[in-house]
PDB file of N, CA and C in Angstrom:
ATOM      1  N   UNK A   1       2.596 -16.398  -1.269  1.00  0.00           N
ATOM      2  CA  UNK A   1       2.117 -15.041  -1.538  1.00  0.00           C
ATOM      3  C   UNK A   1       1.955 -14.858  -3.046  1.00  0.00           C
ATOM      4  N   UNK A   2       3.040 -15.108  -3.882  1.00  0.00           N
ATOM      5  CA  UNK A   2       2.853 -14.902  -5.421  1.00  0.00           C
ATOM      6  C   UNK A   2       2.754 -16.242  -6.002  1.00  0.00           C
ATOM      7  N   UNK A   3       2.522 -16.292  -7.423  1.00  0.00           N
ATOM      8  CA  UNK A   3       2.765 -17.216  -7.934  1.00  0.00           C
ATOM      9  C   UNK A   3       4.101 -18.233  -8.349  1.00  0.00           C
ATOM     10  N   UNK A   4       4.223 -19.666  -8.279  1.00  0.00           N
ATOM     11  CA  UNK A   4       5.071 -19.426  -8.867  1.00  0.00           C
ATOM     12  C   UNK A   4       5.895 -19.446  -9.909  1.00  0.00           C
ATOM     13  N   UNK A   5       4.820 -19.881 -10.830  1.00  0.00           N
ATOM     14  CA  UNK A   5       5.058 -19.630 -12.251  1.00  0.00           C
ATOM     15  C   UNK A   5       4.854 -18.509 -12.804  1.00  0.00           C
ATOM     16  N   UNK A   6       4.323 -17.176 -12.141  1.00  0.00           N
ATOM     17  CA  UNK A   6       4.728 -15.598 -12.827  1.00  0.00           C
ATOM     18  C   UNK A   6       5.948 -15.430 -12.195  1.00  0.00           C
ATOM     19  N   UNK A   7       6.667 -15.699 -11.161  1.00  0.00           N
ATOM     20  CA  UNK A   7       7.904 -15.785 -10.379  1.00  0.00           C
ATOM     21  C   UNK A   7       9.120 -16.168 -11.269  1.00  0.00           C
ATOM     22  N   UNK A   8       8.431 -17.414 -12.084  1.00  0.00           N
ATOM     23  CA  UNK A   8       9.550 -18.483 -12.851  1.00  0.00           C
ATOM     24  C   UNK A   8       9.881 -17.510 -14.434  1.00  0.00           C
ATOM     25  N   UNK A   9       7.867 -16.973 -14.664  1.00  0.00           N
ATOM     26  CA  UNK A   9       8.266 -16.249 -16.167  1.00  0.00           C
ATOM     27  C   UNK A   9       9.015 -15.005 -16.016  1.00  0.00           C
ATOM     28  N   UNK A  10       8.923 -14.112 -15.113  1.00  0.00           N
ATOM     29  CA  UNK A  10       9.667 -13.367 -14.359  1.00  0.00           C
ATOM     30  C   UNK A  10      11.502 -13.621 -14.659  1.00  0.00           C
ATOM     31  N   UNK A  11      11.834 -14.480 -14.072  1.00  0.00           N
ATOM     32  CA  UNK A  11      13.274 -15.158 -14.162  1.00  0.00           C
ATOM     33  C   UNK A  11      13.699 -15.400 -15.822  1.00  0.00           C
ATOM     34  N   UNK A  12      12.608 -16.269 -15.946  1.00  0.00           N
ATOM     35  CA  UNK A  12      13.341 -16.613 -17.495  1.00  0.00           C
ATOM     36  C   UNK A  12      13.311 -15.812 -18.448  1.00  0.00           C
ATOM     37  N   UNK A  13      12.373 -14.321 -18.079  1.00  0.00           N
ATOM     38  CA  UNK A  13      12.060 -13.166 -19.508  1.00  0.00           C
ATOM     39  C   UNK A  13      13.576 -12.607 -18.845  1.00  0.00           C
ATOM     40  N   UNK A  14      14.157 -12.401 -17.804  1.00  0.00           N
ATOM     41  CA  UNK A  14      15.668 -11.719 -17.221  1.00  0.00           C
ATOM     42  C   UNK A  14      16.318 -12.144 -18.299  1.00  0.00           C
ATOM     43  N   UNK A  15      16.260 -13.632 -18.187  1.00  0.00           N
ATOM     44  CA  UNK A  15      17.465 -14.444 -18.173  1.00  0.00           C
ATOM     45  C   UNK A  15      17.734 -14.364 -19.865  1.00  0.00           C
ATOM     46  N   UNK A  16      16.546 -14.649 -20.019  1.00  0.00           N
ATOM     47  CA  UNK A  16      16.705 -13.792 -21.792  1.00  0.00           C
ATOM     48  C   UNK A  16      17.408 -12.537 -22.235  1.00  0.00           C
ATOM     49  N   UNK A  17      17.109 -12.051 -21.495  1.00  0.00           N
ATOM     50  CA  UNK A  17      18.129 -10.703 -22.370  1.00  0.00           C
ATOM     51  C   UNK A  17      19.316 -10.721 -21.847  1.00  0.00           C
ATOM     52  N   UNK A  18      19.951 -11.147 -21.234  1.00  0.00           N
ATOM     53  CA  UNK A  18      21.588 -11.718 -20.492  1.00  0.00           C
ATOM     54  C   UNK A  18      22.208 -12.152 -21.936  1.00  0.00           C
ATOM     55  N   UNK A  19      23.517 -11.462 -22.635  1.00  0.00           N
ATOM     56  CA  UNK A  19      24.121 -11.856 -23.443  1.00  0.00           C
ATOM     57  C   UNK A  19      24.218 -13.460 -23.037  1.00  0.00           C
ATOM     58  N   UNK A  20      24.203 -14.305 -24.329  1.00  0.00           N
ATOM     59  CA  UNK A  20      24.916 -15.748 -24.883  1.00  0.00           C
ATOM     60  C   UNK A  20      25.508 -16.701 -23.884  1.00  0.00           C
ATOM     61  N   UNK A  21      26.871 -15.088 -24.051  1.00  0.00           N
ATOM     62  CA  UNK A  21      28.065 -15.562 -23.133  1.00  0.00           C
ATOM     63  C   UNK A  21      27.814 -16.124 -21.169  1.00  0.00           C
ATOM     64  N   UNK A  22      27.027 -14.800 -21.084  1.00  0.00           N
ATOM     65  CA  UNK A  22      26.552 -14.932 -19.253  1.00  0.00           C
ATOM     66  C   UNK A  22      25.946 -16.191 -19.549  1.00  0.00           C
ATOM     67  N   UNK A  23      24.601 -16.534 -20.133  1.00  0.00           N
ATOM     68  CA  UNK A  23      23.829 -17.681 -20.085  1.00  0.00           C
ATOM     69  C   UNK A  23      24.833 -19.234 -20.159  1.00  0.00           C
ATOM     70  N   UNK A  24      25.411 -18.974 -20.878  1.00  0.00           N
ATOM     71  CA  UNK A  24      26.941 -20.300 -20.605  1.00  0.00           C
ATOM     72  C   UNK A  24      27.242 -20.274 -19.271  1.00  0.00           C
ATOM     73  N   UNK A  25      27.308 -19.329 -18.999  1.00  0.00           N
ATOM     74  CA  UNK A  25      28.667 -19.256 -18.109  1.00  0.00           C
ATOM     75  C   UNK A  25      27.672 -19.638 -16.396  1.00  0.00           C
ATOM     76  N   UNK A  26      26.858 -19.420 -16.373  1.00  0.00           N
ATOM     77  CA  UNK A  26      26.156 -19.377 -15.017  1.00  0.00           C
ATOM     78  C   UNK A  26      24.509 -19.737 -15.546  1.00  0.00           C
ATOM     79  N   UNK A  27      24.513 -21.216 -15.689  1.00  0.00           N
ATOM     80  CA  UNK A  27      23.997 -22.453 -15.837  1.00  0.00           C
ATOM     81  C   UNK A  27      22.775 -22.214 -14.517  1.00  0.00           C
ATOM     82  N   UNK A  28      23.555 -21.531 -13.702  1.00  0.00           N
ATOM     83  CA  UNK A  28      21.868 -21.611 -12.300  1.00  0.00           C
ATOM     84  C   UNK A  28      21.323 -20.375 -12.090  1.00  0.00           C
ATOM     85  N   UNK A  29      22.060 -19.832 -13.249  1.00  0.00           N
ATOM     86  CA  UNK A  29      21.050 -18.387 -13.142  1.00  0.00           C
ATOM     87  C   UNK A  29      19.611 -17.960 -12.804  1.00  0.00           C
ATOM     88  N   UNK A  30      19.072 -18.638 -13.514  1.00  0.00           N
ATOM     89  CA  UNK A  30      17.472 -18.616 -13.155  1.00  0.00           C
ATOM     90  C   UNK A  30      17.369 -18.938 -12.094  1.00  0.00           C
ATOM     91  N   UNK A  31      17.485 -20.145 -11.120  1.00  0.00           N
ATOM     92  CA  UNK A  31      17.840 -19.959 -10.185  1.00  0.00           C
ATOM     93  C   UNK A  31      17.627 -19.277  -8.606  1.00  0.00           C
ATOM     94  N   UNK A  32      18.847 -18.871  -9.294  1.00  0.00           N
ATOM     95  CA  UNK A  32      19.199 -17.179  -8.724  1.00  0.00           C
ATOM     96  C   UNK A  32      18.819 -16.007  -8.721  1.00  0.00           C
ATOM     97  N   UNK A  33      18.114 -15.827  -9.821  1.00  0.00           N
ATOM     98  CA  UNK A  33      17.134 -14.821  -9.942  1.00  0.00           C
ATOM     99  C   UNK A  33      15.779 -15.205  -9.004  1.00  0.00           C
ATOM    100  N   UNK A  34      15.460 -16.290  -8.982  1.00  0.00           N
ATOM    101  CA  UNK A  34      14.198 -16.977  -9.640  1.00  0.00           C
ATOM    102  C   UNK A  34      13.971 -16.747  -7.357  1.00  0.00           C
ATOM    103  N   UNK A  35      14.928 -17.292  -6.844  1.00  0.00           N
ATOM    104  CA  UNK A  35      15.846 -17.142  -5.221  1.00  0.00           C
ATOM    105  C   UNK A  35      15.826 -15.185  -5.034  1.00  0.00           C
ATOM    106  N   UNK A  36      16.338 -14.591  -5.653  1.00  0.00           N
ATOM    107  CA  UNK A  36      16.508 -13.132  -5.269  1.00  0.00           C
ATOM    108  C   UNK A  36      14.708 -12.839  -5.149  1.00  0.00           C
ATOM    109  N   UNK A  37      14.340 -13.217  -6.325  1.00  0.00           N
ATOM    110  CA  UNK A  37      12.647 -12.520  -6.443  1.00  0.00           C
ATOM    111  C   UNK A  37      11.805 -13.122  -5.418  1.00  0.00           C
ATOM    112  N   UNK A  38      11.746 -14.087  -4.968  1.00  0.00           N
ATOM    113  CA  UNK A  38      10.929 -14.446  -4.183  1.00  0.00           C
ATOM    114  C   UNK A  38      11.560 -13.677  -2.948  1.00  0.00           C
ATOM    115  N   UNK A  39      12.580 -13.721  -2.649  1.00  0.00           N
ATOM    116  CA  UNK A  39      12.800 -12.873  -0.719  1.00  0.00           C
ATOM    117  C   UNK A  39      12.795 -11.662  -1.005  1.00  0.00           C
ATOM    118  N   UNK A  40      12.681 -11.181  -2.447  1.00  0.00           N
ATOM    119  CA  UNK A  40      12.342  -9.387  -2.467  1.00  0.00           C
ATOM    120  C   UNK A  40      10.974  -9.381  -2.355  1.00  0.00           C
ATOM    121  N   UNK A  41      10.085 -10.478  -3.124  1.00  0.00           N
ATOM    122  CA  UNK A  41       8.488  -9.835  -3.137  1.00  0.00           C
ATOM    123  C   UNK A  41       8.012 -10.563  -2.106  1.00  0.00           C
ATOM    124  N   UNK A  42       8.336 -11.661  -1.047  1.00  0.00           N
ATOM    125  CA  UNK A  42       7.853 -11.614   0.180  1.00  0.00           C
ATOM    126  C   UNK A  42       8.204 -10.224   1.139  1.00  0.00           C
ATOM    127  N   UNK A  43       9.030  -9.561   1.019  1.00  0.00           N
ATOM    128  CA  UNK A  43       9.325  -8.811   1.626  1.00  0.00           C
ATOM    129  C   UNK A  43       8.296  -7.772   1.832  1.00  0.00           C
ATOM    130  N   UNK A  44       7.640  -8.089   0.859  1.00  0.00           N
ATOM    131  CA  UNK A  44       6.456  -6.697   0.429  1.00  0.00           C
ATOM    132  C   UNK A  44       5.271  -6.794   0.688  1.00  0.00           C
ATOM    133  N   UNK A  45       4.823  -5.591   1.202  1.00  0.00           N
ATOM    134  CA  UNK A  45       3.637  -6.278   1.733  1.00  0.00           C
ATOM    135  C   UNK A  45       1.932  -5.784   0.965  1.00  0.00           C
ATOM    136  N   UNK A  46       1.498  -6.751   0.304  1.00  0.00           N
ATOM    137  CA  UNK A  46       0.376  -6.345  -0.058  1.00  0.00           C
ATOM    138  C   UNK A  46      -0.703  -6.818   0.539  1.00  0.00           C
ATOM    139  N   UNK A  47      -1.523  -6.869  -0.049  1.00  0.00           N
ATOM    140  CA  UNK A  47      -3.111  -6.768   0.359  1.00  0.00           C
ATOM    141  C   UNK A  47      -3.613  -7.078  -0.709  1.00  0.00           C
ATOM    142  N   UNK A  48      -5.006  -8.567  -0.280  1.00  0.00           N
ATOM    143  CA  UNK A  48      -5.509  -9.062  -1.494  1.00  0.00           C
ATOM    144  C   UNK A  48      -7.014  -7.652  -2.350  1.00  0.00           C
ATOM    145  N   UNK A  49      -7.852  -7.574  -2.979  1.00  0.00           N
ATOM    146  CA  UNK A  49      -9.095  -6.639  -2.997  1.00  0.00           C
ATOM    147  C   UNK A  49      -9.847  -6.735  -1.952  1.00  0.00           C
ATOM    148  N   UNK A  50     -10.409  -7.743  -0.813  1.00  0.00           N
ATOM    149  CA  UNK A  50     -11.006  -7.701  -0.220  1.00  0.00           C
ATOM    150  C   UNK A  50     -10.376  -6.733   0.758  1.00  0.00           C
ATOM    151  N   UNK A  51      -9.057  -6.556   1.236  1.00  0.00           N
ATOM    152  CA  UNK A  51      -8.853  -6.025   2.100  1.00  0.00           C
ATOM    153  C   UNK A  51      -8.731  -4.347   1.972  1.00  0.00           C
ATOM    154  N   UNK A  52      -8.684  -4.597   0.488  1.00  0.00           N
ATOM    155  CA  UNK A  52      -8.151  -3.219   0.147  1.00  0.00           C
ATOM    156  C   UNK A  52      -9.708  -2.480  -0.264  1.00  0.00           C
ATOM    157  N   UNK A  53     -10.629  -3.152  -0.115  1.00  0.00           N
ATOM    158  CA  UNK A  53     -12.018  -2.726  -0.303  1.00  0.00           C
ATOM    159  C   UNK A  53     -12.740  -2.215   0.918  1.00  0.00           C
ATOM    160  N   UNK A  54     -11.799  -3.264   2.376  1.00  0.00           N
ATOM    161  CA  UNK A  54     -12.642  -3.184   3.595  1.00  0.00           C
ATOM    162  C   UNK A  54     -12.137  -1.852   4.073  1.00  0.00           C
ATOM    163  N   UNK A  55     -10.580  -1.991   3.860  1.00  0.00           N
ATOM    164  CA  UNK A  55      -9.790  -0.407   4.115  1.00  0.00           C
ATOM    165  C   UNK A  55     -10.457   0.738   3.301  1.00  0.00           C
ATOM    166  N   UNK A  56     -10.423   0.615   2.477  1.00  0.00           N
ATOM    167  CA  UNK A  56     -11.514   2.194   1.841  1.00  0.00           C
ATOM    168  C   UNK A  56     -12.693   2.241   2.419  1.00  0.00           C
ATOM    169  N   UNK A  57     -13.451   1.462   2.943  1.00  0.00           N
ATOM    170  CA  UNK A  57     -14.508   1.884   3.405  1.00  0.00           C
ATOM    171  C   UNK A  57     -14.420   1.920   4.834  1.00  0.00           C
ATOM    172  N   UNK A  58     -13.502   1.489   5.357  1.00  0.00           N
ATOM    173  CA  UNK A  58     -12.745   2.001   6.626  1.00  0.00           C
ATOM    174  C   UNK A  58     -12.511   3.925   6.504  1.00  0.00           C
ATOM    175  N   UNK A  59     -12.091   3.905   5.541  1.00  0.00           N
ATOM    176  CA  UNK A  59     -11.446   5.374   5.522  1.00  0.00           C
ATOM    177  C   UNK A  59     -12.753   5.943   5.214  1.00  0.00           C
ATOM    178  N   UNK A  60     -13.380   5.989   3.891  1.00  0.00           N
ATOM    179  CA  UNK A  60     -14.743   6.636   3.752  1.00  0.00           C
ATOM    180  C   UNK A  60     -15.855   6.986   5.271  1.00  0.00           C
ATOM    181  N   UNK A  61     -15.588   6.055   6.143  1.00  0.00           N
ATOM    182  CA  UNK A  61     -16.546   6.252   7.512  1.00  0.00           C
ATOM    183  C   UNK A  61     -15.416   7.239   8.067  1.00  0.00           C
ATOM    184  N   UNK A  62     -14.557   6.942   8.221  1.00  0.00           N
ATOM    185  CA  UNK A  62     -13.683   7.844   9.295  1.00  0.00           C
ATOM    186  C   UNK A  62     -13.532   9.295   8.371  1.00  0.00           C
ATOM    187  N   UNK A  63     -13.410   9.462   7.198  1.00  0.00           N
ATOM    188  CA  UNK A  63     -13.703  10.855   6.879  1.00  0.00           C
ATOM    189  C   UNK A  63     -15.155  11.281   6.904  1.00  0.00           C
ATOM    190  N   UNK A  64     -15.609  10.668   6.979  1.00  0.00           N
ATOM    191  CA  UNK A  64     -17.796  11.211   7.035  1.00  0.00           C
ATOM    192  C   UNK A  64     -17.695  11.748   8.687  1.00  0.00           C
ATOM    193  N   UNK A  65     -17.109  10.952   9.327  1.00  0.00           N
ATOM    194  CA  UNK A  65     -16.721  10.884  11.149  1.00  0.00           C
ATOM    195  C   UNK A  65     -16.580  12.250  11.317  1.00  0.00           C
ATOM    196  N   UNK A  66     -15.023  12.423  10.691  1.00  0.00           N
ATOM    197  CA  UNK A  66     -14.091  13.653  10.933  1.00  0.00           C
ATOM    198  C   UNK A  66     -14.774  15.065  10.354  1.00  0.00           C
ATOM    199  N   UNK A  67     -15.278  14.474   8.993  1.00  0.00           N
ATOM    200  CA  UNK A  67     -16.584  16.150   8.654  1.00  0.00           C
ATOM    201  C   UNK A  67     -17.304  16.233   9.997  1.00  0.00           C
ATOM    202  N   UNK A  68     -18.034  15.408  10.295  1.00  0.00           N
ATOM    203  CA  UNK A  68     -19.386  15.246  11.237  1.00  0.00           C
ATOM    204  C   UNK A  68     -18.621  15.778  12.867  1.00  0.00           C
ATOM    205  N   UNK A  69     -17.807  16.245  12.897  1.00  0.00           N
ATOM    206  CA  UNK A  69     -16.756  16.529  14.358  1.00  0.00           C
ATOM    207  C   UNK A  69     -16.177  17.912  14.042  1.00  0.00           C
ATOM    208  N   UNK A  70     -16.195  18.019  12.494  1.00  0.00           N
ATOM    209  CA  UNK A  70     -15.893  19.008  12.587  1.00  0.00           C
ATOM    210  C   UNK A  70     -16.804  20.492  12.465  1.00  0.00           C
ATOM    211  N   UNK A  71     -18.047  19.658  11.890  1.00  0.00           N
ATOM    212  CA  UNK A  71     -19.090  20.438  12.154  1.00  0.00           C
ATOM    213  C   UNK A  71     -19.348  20.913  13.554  1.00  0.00           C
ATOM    214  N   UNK A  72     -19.300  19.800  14.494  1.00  0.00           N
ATOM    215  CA  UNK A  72     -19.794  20.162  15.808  1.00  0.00           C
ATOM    216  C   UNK A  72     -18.517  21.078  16.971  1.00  0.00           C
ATOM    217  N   UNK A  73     -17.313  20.775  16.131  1.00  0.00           N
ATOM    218  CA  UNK A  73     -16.319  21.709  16.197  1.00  0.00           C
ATOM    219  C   UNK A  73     -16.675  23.423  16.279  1.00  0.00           C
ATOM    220  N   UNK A  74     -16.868  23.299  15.091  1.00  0.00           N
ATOM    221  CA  UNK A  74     -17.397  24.986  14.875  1.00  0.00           C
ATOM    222  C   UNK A  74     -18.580  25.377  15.402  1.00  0.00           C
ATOM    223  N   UNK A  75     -19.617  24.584  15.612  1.00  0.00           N
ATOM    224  CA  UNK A  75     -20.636  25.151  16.258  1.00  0.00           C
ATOM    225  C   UNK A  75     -20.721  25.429  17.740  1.00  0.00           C
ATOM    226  N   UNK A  76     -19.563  24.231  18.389  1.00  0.00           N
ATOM    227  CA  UNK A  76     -19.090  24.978  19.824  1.00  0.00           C
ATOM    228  C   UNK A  76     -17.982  26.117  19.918  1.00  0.00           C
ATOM    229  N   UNK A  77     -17.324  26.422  18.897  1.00  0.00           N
ATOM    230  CA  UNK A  77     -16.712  27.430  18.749  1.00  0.00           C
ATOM    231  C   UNK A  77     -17.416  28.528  19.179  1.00  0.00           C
ATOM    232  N   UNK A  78     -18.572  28.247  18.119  1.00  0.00           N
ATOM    233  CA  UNK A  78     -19.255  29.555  17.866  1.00  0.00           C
ATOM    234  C   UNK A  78     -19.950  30.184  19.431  1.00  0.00           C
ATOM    235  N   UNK A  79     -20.465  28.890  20.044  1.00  0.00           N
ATOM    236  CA  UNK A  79     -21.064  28.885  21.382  1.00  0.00           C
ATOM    237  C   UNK A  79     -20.521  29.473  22.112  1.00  0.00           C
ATOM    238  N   UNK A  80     -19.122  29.045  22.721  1.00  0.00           N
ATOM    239  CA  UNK A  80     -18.077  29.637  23.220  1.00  0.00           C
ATOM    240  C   UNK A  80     -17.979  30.982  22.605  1.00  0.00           C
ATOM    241  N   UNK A  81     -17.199  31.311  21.866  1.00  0.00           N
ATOM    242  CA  UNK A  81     -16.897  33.219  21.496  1.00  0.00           C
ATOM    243  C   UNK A  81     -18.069  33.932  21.747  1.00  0.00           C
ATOM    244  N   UNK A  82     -19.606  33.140  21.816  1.00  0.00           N
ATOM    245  CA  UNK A  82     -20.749  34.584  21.870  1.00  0.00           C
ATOM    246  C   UNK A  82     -21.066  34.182  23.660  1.00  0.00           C
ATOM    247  N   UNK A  83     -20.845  33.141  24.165  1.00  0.00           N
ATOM    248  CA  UNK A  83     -20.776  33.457  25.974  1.00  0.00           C
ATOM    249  C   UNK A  83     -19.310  34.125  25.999  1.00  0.00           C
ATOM    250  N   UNK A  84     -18.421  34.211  25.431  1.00  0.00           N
ATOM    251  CA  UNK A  84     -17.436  34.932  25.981  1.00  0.00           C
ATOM    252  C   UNK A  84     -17.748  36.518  25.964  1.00  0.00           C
ATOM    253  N   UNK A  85     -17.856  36.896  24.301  1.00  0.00           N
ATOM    254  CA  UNK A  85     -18.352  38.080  23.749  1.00  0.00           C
ATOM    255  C   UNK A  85     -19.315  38.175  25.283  1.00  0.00           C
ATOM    256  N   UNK A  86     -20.770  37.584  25.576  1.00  0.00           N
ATOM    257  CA  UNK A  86     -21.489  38.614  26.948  1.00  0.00           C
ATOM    258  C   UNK A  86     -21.318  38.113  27.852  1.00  0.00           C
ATOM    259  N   UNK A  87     -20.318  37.815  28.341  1.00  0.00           N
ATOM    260  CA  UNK A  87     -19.451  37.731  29.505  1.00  0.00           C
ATOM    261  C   UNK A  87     -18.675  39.020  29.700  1.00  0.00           C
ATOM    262  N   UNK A  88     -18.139  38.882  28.717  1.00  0.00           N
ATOM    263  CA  UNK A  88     -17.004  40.391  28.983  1.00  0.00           C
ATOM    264  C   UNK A  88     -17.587  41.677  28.368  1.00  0.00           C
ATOM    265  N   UNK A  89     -18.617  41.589  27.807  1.00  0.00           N
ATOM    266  CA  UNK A  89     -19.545  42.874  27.865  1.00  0.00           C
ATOM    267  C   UNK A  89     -20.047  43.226  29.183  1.00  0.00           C
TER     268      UNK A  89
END
């Protein structure tokens, strides 16, 4: 899903600002980071541009749809209340 050398620069820009001392002390840090980031950003779910291009124009038709329904909404409204209106006149 990601890369994994933005994954790795990711880890090692962390691992940089970790005082001296931590970086001694826990040798597989990166690692570990490097292990946490990948099962957090698989976790996630994106979408490459193509999909996210096909989905907007998914949505753009289905709102043109939903105007176009709702036009014909109101115009049977309207149909309805004036046979009701001389009906009950």
């Amino acid at each position: 899903m990601f890369n994994t050398k933005t994954i790795e620069k990711i880890a090692k820009y962390m691992h940089e600002y970790f005082p001296q001392y931590i970086q001694n002390i826990t040798c597989d840090l990166d690692s570990k980071i490097l292990k946490i980031l990948q099962n957090q950003l698989n976790n996630i779910n994106f979408v490459n541009r193509n999909e996210l291009d096909e989905y907007t124009q998914i949505l753009f038709e289905t709102q043109k749809k939903l105007a176009q329904l709702e036009i014909k909404i109101k115009k049977l409204e309207s149909i309805y209340k004036n046979k009701f209106n001389k009906n009950k006149n």
